[in-house]
PDB file of N, CA and C in Angstrom:
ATOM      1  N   UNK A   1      26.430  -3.328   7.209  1.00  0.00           N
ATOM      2  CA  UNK A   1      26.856  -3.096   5.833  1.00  0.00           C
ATOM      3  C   UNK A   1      25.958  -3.885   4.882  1.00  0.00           C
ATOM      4  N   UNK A   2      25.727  -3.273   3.633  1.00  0.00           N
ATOM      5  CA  UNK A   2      25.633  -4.171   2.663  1.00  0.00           C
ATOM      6  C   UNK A   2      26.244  -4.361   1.393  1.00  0.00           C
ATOM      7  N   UNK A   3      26.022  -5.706   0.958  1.00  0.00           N
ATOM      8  CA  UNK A   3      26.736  -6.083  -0.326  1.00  0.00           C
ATOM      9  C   UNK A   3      25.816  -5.965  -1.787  1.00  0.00           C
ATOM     10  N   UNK A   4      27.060  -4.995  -2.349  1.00  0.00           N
ATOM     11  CA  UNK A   4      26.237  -4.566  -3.229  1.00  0.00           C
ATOM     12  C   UNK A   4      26.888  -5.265  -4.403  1.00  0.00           C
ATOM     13  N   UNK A   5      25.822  -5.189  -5.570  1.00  0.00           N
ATOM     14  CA  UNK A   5      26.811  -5.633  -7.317  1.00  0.00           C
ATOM     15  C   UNK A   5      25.816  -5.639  -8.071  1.00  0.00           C
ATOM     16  N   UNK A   6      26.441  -4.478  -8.968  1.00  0.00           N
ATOM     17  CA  UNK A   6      26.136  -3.940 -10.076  1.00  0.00           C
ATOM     18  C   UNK A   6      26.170  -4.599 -11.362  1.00  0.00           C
ATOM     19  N   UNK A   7      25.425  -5.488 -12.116  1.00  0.00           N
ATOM     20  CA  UNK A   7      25.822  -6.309 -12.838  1.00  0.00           C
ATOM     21  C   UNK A   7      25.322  -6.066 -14.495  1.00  0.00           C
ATOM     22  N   UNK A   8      25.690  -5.322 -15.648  1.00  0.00           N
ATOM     23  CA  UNK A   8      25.039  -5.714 -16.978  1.00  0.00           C
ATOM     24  C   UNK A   8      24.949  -6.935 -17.741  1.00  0.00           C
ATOM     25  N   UNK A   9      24.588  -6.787 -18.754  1.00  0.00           N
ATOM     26  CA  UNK A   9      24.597  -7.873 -19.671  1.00  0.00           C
ATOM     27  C   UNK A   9      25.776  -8.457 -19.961  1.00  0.00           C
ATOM     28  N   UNK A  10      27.089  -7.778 -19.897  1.00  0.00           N
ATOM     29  CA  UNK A  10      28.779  -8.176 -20.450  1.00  0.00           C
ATOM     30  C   UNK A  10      29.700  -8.206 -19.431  1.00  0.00           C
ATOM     31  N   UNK A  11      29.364  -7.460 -18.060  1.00  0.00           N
ATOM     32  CA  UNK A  11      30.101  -7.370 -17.386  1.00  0.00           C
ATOM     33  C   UNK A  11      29.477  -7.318 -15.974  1.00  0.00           C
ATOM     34  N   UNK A  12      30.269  -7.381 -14.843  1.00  0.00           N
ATOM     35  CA  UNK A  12      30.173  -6.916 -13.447  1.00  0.00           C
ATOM     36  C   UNK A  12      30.877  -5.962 -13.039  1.00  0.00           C
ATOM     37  N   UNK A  13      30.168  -4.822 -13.018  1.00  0.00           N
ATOM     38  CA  UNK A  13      30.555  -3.547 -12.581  1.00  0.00           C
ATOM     39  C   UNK A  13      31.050  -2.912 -11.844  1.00  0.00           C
ATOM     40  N   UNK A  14      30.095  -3.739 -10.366  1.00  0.00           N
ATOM     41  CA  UNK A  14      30.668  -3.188  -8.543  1.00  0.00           C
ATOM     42  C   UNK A  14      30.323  -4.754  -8.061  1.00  0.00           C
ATOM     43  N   UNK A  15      30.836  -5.066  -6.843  1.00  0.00           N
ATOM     44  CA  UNK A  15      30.720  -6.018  -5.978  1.00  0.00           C
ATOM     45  C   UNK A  15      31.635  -5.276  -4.776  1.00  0.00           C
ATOM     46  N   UNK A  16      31.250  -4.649  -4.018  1.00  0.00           N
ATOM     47  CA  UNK A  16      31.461  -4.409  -2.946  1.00  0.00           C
ATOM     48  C   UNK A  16      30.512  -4.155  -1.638  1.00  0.00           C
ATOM     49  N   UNK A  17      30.950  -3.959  -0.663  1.00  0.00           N
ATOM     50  CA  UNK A  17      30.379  -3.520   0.486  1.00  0.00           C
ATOM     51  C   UNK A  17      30.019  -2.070   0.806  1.00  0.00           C
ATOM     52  N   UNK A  18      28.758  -1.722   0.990  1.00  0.00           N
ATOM     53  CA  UNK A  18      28.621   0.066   1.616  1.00  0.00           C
ATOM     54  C   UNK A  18      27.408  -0.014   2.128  1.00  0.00           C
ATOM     55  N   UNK A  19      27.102   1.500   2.789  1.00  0.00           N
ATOM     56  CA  UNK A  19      25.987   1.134   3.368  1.00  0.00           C
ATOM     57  C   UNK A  19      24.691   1.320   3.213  1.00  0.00           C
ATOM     58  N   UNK A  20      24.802   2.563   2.170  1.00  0.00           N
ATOM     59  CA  UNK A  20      23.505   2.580   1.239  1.00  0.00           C
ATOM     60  C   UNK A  20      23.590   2.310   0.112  1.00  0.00           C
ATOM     61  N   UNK A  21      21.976   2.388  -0.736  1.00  0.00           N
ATOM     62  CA  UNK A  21      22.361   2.513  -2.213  1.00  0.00           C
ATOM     63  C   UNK A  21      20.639   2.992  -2.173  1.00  0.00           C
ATOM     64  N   UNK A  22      20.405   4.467  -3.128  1.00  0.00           N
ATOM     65  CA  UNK A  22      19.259   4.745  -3.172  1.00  0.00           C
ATOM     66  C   UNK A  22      19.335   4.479  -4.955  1.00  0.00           C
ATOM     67  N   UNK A  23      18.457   3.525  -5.335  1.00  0.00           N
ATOM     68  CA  UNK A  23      17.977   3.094  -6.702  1.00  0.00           C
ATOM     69  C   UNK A  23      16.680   3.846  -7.388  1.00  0.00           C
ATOM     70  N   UNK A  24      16.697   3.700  -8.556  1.00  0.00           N
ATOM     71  CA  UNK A  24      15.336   4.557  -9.164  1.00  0.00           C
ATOM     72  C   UNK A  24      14.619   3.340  -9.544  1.00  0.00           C
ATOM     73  N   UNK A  25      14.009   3.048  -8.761  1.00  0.00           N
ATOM     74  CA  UNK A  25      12.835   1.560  -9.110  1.00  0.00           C
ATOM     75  C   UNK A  25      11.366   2.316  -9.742  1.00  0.00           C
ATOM     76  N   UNK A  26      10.998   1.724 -10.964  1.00  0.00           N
ATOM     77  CA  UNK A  26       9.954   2.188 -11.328  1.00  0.00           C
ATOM     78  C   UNK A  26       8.756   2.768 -11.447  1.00  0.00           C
ATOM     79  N   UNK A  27       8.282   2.306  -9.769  1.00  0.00           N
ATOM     80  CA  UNK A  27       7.391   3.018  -8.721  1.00  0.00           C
ATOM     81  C   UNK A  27       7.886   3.649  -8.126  1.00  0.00           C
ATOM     82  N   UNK A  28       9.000   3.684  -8.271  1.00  0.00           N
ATOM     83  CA  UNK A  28       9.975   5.273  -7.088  1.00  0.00           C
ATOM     84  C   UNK A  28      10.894   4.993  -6.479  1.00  0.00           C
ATOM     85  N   UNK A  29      12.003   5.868  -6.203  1.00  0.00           N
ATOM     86  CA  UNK A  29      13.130   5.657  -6.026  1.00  0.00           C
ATOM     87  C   UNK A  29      13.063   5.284  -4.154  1.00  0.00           C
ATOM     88  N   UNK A  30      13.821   3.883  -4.296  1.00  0.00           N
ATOM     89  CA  UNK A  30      13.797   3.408  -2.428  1.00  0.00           C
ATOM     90  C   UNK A  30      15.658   3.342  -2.358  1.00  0.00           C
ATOM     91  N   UNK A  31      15.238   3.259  -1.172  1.00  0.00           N
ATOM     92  CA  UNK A  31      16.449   3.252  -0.037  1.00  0.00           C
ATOM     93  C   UNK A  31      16.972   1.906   0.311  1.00  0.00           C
ATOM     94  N   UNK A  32      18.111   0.745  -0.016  1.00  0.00           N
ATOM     95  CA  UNK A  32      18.221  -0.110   0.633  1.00  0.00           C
ATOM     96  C   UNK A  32      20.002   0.337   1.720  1.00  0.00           C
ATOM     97  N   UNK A  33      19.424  -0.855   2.675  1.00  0.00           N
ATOM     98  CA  UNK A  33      20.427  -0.485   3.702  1.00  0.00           C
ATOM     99  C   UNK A  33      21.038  -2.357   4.294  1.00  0.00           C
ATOM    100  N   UNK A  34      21.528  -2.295   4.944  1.00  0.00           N
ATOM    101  CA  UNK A  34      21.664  -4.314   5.172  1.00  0.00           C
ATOM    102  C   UNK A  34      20.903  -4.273   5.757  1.00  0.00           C
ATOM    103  N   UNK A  35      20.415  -5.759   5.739  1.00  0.00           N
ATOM    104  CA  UNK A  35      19.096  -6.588   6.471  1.00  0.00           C
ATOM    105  C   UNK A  35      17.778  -6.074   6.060  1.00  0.00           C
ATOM    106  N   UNK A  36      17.536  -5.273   4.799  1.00  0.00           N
ATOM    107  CA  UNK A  36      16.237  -5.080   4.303  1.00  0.00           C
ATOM    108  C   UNK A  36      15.967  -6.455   4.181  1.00  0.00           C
ATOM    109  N   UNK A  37      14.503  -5.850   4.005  1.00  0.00           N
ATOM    110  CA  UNK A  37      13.186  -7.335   3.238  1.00  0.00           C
ATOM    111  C   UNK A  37      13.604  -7.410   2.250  1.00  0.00           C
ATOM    112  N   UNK A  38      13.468  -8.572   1.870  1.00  0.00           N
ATOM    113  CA  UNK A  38      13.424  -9.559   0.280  1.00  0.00           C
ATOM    114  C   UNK A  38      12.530  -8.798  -0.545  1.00  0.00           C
ATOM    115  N   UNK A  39      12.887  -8.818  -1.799  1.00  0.00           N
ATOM    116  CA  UNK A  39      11.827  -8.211  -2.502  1.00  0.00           C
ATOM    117  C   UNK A  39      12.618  -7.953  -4.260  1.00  0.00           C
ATOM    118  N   UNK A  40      11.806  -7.286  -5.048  1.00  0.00           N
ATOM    119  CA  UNK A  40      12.416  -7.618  -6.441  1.00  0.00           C
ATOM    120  C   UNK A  40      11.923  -6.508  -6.712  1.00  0.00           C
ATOM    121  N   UNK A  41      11.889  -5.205  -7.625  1.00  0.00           N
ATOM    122  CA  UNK A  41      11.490  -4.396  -8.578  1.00  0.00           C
ATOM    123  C   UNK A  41      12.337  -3.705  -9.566  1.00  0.00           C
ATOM    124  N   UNK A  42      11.787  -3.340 -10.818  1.00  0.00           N
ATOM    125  CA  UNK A  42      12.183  -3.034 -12.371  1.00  0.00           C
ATOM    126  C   UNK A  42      12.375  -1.632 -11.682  1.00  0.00           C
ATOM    127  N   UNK A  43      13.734  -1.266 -12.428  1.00  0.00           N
ATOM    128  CA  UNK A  43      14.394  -0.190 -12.519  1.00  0.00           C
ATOM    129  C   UNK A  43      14.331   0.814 -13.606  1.00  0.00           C
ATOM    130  N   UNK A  44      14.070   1.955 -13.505  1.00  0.00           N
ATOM    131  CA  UNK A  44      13.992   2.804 -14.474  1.00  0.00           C
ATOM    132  C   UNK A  44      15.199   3.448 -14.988  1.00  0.00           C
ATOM    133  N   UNK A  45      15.484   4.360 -16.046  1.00  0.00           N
ATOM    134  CA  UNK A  45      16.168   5.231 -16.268  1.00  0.00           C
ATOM    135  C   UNK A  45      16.588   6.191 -15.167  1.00  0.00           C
ATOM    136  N   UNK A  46      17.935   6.669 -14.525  1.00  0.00           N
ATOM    137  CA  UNK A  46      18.045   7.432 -13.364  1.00  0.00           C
ATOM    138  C   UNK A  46      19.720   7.154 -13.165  1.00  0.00           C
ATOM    139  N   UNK A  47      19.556   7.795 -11.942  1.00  0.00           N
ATOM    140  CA  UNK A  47      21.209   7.532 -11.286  1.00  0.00           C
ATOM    141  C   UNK A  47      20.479   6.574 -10.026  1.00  0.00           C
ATOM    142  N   UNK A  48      21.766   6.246  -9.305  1.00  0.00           N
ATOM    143  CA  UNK A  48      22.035   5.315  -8.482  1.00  0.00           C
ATOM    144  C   UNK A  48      22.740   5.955  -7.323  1.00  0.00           C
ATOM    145  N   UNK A  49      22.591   5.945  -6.347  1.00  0.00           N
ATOM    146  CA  UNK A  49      23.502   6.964  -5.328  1.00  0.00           C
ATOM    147  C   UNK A  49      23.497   6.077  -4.390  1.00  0.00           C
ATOM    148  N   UNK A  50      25.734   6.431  -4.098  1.00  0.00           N
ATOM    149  CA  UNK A  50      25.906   4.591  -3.695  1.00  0.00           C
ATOM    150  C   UNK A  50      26.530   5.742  -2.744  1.00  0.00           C
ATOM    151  N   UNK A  51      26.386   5.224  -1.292  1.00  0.00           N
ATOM    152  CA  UNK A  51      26.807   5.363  -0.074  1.00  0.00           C
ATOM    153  C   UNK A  51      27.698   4.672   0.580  1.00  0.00           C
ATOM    154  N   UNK A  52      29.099   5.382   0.962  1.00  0.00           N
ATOM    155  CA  UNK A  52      30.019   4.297   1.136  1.00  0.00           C
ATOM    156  C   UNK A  52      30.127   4.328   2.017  1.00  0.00           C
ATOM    157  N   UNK A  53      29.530   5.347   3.877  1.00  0.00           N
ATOM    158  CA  UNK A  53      29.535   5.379   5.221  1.00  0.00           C
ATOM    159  C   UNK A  53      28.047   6.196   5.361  1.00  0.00           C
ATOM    160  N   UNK A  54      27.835   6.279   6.523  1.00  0.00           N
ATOM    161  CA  UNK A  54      26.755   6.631   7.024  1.00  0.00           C
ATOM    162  C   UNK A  54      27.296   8.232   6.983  1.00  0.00           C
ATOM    163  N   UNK A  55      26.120   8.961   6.570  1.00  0.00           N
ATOM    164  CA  UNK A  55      26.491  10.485   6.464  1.00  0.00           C
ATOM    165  C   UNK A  55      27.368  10.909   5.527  1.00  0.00           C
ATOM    166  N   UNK A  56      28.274  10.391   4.154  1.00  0.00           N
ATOM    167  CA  UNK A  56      28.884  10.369   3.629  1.00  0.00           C
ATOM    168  C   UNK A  56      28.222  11.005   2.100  1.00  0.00           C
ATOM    169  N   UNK A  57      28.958  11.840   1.164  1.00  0.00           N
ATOM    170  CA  UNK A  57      28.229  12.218  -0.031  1.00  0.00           C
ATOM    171  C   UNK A  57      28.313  10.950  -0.762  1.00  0.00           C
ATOM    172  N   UNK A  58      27.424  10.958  -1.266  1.00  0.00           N
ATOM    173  CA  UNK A  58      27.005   9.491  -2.319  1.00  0.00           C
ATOM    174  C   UNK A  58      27.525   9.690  -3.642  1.00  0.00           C
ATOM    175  N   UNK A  59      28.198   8.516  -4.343  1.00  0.00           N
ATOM    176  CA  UNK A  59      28.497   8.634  -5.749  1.00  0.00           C
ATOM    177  C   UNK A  59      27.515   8.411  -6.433  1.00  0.00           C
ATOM    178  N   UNK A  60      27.327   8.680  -7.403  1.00  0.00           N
ATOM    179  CA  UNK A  60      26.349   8.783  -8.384  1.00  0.00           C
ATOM    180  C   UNK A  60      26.968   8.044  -9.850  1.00  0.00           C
ATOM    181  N   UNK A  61      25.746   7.016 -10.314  1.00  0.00           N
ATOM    182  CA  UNK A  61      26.041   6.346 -11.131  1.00  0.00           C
ATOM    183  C   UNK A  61      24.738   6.399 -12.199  1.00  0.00           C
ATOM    184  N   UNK A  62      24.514   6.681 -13.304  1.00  0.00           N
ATOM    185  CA  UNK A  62      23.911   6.334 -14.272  1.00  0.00           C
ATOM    186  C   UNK A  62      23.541   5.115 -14.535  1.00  0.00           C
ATOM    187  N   UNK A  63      21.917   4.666 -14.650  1.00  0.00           N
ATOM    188  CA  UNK A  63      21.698   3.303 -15.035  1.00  0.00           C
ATOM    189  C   UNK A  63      20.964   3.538 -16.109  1.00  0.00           C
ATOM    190  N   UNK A  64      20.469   2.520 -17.099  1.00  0.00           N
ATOM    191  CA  UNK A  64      19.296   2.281 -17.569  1.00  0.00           C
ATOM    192  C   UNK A  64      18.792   1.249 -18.284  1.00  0.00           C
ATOM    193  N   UNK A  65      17.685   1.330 -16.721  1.00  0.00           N
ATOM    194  CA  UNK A  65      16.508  -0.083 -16.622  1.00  0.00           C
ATOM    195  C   UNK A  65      17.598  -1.236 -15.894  1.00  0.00           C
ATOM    196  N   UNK A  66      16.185  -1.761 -16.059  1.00  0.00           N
ATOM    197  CA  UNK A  66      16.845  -3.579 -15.794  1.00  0.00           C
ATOM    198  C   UNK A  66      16.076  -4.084 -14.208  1.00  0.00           C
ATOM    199  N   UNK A  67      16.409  -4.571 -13.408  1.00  0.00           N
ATOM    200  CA  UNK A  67      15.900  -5.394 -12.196  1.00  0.00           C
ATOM    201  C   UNK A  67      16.477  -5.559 -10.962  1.00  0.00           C
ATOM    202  N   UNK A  68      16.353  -4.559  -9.892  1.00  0.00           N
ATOM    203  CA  UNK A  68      16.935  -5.023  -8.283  1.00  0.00           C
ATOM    204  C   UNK A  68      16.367  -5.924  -7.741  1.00  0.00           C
ATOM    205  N   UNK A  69      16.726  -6.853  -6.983  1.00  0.00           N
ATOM    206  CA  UNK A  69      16.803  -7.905  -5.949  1.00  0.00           C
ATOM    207  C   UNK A  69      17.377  -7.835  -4.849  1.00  0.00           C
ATOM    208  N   UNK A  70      16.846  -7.938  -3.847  1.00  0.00           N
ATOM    209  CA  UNK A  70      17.443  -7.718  -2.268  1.00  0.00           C
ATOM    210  C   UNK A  70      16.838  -8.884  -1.910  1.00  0.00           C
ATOM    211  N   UNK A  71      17.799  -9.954  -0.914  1.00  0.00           N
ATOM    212  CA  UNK A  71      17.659 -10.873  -0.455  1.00  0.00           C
ATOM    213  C   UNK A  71      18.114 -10.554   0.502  1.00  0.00           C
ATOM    214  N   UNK A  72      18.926 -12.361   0.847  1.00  0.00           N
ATOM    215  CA  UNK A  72      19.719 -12.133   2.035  1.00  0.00           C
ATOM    216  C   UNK A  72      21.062 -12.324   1.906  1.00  0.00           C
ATOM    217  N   UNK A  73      21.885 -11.925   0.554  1.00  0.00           N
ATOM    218  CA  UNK A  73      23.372 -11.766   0.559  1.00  0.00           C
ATOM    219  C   UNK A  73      23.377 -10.461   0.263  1.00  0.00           C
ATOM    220  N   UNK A  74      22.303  -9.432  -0.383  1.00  0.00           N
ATOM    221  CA  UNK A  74      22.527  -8.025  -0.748  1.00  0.00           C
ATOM    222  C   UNK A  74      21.512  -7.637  -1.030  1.00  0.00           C
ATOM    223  N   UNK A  75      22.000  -6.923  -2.677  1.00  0.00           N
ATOM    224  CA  UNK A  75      21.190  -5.834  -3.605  1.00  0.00           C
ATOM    225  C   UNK A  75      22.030  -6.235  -4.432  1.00  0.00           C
ATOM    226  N   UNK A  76      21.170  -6.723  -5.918  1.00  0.00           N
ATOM    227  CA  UNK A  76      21.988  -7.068  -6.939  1.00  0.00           C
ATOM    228  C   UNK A  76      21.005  -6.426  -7.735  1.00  0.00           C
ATOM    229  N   UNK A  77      21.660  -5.191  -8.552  1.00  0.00           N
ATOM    230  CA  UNK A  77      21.230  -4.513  -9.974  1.00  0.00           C
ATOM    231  C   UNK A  77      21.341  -5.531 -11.303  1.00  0.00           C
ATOM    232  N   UNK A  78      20.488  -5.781 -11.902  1.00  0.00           N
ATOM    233  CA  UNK A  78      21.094  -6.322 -13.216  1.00  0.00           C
ATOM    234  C   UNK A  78      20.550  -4.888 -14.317  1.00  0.00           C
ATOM    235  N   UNK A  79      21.445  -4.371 -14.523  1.00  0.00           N
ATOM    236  CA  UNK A  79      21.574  -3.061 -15.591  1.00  0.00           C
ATOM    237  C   UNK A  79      21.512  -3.602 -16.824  1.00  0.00           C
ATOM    238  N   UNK A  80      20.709  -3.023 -17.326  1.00  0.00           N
ATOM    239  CA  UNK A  80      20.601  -2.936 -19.512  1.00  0.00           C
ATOM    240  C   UNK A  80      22.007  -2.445 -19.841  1.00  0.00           C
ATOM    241  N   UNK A  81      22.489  -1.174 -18.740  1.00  0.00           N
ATOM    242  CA  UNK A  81      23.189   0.015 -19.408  1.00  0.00           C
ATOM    243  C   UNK A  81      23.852   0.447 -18.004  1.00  0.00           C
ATOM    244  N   UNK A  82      25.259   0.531 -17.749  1.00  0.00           N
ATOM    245  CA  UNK A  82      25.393   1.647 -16.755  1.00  0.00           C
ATOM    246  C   UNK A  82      26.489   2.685 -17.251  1.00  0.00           C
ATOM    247  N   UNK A  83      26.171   4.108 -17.202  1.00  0.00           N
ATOM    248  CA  UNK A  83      26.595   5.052 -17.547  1.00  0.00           C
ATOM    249  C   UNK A  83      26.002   5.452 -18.761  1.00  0.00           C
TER     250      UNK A  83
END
């Protein structure tokens, strides 16, 4: 699994657990899953398609902009804007 959280400027959005989340990162939309590599990239305008089991239809969330981070507790969005 991974831990995900969705965070803007005023609020925290999501903090939960699932197992994907495909993001629109500025150079192109990637795939994180648990135990990815560390790494940081700027987010574009797009949706967010959050996976809550393996094989499962993904919800879809509206962002825009801001900065993912994947370490080693998750994937943390910091959103300008979500929805």
């Amino acid at each position: 699994m991974l831990h995900f959280e969705l965070v803007t400027p005023t609020a925290l959005v999501r903090s939960e657990d699932v197992y994907m989340v495909s993001v629109p990162g500025s150079e192109g939309d990637f795939g994180v899953l648990g135990g990815h590599a560390p790494f940081m990239s700027t987010v574009k305008a797009g949706e967010l398609l959050i996976y809550k089991s393996a094989g499962a239809d993904p919800e879809k969330l509206s962002i825009e902009g801001g900065f993912a981070e994947v370490n080693e507790a998750g994937l943390t969005i910091l959103a300008e804007k979500v929805g």
